[in-house]
Protein backbone atom coordinates (compact mmCIF):
# COMPACT_ATOMS: atom_id res chain seq x y z
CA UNK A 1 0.00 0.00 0.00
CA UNK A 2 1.60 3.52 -0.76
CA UNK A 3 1.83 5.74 1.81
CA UNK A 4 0.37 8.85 2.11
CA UNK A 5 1.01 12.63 3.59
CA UNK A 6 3.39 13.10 6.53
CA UNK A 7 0.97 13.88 9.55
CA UNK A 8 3.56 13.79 12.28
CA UNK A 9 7.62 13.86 12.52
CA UNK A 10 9.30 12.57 15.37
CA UNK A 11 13.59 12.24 16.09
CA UNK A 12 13.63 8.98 14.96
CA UNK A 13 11.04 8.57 12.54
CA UNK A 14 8.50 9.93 10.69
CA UNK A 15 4.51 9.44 10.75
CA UNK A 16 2.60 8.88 7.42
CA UNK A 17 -1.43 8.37 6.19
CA UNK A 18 -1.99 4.87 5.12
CA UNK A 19 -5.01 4.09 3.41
CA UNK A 20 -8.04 4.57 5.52
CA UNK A 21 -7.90 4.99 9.12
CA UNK A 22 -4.37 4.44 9.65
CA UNK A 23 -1.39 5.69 9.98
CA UNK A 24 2.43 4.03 9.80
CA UNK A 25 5.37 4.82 11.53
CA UNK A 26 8.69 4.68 9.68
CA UNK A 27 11.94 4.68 11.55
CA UNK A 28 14.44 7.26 10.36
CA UNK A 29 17.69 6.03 8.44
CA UNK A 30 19.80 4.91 10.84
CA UNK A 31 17.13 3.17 13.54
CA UNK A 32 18.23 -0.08 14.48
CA UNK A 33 15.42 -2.71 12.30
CA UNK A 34 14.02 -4.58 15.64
CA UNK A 35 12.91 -1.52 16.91
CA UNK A 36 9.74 -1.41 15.25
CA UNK A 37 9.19 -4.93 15.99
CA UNK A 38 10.16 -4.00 19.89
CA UNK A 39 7.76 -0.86 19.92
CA UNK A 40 4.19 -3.06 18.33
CA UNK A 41 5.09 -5.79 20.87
CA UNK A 42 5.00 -2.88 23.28
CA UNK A 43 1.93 -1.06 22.73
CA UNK A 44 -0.15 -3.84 22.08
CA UNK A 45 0.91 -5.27 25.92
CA UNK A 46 -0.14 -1.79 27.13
CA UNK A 47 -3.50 -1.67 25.31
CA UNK A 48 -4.33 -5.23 26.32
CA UNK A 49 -4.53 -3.60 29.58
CA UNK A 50 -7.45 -1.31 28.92
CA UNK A 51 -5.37 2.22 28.17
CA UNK A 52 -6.24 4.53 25.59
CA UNK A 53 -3.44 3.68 23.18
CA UNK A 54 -3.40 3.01 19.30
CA UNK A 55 -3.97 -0.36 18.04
CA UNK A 56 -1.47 -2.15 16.21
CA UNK A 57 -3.14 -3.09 13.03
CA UNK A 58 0.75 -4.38 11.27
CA UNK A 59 3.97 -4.41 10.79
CA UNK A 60 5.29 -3.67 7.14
CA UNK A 61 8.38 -3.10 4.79
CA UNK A 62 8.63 0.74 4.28
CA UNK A 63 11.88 1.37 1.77
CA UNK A 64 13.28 -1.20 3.55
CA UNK A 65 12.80 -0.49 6.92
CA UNK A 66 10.58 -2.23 9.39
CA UNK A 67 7.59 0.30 9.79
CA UNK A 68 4.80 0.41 12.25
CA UNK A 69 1.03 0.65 10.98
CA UNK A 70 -1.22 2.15 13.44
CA UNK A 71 -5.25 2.97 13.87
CA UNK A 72 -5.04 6.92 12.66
CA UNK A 73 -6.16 8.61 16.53
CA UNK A 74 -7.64 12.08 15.22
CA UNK A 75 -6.76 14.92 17.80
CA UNK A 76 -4.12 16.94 18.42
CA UNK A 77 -1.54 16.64 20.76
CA UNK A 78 -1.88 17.75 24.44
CA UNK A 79 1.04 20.10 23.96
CA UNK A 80 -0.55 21.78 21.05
CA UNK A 81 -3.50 22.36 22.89
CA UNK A 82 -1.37 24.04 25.55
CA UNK A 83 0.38 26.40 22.40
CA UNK A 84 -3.32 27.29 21.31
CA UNK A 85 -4.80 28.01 24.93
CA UNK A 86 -1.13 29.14 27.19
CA UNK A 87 -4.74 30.28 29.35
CA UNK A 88 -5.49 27.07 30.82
CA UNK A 89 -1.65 25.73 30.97
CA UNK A 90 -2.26 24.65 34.77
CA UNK A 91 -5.60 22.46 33.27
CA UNK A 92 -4.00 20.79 30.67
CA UNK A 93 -0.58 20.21 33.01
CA UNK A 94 -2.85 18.54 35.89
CA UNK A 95 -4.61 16.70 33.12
CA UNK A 96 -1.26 15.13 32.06
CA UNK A 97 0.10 13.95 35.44
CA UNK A 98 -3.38 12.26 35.81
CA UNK A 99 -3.03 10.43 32.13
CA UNK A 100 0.71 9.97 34.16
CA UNK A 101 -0.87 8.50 37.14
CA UNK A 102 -3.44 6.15 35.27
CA UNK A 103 -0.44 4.59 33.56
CA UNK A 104 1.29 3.86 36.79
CA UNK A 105 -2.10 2.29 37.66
CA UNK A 106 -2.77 -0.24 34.90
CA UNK A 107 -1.19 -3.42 35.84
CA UNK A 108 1.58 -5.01 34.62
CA UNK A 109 1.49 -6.40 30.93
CA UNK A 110 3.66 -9.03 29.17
CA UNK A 111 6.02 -8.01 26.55
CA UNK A 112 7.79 -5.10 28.54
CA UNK A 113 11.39 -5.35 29.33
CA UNK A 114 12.90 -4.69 33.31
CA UNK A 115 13.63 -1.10 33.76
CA UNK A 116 16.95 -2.24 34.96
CA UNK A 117 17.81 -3.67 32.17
CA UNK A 118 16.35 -1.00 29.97
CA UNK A 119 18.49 1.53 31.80
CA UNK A 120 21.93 -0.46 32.02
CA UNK A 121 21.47 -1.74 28.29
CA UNK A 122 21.76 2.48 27.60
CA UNK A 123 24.13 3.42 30.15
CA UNK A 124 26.68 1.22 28.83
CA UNK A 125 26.47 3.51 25.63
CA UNK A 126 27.12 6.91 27.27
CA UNK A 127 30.35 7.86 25.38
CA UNK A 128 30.24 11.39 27.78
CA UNK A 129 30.73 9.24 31.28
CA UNK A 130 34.00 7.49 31.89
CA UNK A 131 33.58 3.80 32.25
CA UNK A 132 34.18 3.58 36.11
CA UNK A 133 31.01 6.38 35.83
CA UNK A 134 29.17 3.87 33.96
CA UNK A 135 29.91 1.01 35.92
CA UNK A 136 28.72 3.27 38.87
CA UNK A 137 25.39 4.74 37.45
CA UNK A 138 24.49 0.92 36.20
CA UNK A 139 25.67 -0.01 39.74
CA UNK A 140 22.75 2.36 41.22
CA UNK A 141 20.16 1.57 38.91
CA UNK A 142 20.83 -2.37 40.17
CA UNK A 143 20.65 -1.43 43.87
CA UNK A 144 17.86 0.94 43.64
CA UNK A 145 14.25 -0.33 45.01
CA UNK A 146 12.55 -2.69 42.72
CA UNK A 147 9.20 -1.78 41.80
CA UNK A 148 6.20 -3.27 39.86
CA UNK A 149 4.60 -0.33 37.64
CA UNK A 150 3.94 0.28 33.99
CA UNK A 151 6.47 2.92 32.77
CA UNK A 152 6.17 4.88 29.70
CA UNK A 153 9.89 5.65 30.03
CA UNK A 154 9.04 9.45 27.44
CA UNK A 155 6.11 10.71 28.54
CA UNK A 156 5.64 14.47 28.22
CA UNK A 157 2.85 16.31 26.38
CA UNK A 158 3.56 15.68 22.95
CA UNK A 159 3.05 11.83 23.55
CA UNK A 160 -0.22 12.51 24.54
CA UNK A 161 -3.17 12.69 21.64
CA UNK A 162 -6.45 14.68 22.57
CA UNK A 163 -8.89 12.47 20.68
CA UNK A 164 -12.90 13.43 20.68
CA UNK A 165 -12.98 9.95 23.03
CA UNK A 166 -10.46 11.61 25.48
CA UNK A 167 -6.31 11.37 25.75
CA UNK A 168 -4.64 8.92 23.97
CA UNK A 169 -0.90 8.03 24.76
CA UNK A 170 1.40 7.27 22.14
CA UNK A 171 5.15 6.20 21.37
CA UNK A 172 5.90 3.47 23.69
CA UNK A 173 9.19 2.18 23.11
CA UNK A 174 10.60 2.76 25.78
CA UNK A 175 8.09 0.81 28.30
CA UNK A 176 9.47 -0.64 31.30
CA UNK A 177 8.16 -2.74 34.35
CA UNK A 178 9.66 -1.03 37.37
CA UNK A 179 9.43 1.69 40.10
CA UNK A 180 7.14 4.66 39.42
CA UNK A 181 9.50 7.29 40.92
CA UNK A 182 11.64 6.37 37.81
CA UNK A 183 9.28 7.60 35.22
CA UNK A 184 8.19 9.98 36.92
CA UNK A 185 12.00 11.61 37.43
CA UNK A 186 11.93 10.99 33.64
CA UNK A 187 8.93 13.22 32.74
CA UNK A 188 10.34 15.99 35.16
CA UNK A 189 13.61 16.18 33.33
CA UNK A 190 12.02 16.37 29.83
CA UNK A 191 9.80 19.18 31.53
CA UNK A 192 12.75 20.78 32.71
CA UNK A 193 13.57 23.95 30.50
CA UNK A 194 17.48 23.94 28.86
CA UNK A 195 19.49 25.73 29.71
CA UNK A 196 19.65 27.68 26.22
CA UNK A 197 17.16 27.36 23.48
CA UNK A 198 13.81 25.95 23.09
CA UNK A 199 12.77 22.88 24.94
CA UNK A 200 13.20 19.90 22.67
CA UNK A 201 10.08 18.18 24.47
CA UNK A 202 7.84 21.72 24.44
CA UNK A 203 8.76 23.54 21.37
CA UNK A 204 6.54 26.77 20.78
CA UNK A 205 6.32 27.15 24.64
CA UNK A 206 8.06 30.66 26.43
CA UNK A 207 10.32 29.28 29.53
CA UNK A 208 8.05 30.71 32.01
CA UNK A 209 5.09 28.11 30.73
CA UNK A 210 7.09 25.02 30.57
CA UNK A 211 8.22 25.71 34.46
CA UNK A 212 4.79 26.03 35.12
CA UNK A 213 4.07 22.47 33.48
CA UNK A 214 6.78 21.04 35.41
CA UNK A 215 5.72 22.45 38.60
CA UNK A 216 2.44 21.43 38.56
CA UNK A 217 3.01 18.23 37.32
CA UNK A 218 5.53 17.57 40.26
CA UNK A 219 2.69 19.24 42.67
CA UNK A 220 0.54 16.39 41.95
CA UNK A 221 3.43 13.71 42.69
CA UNK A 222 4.71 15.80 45.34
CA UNK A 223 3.96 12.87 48.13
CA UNK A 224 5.98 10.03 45.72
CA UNK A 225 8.87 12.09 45.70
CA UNK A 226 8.99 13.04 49.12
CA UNK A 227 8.68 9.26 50.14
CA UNK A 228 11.96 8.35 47.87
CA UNK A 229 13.65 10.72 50.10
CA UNK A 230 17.67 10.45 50.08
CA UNK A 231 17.12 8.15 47.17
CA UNK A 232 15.39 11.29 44.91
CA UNK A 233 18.91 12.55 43.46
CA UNK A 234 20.38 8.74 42.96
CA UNK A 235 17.00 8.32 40.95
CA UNK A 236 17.93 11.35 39.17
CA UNK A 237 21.34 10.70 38.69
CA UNK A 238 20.29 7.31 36.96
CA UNK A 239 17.80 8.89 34.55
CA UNK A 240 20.08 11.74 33.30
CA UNK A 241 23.00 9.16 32.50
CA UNK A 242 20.76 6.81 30.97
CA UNK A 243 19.04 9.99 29.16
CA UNK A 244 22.68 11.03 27.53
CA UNK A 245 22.59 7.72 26.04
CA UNK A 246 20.11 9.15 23.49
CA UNK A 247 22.17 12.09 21.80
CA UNK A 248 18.43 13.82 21.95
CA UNK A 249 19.48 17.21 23.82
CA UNK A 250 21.66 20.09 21.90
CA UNK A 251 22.86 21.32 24.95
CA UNK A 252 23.87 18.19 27.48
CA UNK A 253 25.53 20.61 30.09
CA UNK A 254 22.20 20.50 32.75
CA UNK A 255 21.79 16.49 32.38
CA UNK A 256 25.71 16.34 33.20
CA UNK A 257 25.20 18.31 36.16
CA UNK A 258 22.47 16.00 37.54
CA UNK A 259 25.11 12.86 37.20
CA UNK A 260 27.56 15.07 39.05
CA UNK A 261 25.36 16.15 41.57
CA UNK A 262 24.78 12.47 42.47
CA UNK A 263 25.41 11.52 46.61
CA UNK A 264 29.11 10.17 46.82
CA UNK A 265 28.06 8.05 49.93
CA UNK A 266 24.74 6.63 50.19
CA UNK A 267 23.17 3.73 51.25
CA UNK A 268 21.23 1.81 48.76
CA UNK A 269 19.26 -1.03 50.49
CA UNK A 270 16.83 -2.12 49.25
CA UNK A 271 14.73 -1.25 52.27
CA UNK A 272 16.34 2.38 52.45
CA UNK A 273 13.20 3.95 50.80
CA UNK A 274 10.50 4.29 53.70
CA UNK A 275 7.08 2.76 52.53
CA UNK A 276 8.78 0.89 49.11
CA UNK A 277 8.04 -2.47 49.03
CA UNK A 278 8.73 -4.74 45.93
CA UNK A 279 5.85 -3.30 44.52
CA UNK A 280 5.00 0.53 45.24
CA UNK A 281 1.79 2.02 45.75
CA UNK A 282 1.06 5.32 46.30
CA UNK A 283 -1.21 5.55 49.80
């Protein structure tokens, strides 16, 4: 089937019509080819749980690359509603830490790799960290508490489709099984203005609005993060090294800062995060 107009473009691929009602993915040049495979085994785990996310309708050969074909989800995307109505910024950012928090709620699918795992596997390609750093930041991520929660591992308001039905959450690649604090340490740093330039995660958005996302959105998970305690800047610490893994920021100088920032001296038992079991819940 011949693909139609570009209706979306993403850093590592590109979003086409495809006939009628759908839509396919297609991996930049460059992607690794089992990604696409990775990323439909993904979503269709998390929308056999009962969240709004596109079905996977197939998996075809786009100029010879492994391409993702997807129900078309008509809407625009949370942060575009948030360019066309900067009035109701606060709305729309408690609106995304609740799509954040039913996530966290869903269950636990098959098909979704161990966050550990996930985050090691990228860690080990951070060319910026010396190896004895990235022996350490793996170390943390494998002595961190365990947890048993859906991640979306790149959530922020752009992933998020305002469909007549409600919000629909897209691009899940990078789904995990693991603590919530993690993914939700994730969101805040791609909510976390650069330190130059536009936000690559809120582009079209003054700084002053994107700190007001952020702060919001970390209102609403205020008691999580105050329950990880002494652990908060380790779980930072692990998301910023794993995040340099990506090449995705232009200027890497504020996710450095967060790895050197990181406690020198900490205890890491597993039982050193008050109220963390082997799997969290939020009371």
């Amino acid at each position: 089937m011949k693909i139609g107009a570009k209706v979306g473009v993403g850093r590592t691929s590109n979003v086409f019509a495809y006939g009628s009602g759908a839509v396919v993915k297609v991996p930049l040049a460059g992607v690794p080819s089992h990604w696409a495979e990775l990323e439909a085994r993904s979503t269709a785990a998390v929308r056999s749980l009962g969240l709004p996310v596109p079905e996977v309708l197939d998996v075809v050969e786009v100029d010879d690359r492994s391409a993702i074909v997807f129900e078309h989800v008509h809407g625009s995307s949370l942060l575009e509603h948030i360019v066309d109505d900067p009035t109701s910024t606060k709305s729309y950012a408690r609106e995304f830490a609740d799509v954040h928090r039913r996530i966290q709620q869903a269950g636990i699918p098959s098909e979704v790799p161990d966050l550990v795992d996930r985050l090691c596997l990228k860690i080990q390609g951070v060319t910026q960290l010396s190896e004895a750093e990235r022996t350490e930041a793996c170390g943390f991520a494998r002595r961190l508490p365990r947890g048993a929660a859906l991640l979306h591992g790149d959530l922020h308001p752009g992933n998020v489709l305002m469909s007549p039905s409600g919000p629909v959450i897209i691009d899940w690649f990078d789904a995990t099984v693991g603590h919530p604090v993690a993914d939700v340490v994730r969101s805040s740093i791609l909510l976390t203005p650069p330190p130059t330039g536009e936000s690559l995660h809120m582009p079209g958005l003054p700084r002053p609005m994107v700190e007001t996302i952020r702060a919001v959105y970390l209102e609403v998970f205020e008691p999580m993060l105050d329950n990880a305690g002494d652990l908060l800047p380790v779980w930072r610490a692990v998301s910023a090294a794993s995040r340099l893994s990506e090449g995705a920021e232009v200027d890497e100088s504020a996710l450095l800062e967060i790895w050197r920032q990181r406690p020198k001296v900490l205890d890491l038992r597993t039982d050193a995060l008050p109220g963390v079991g082997p799997a969290y819940e939020e009371s």
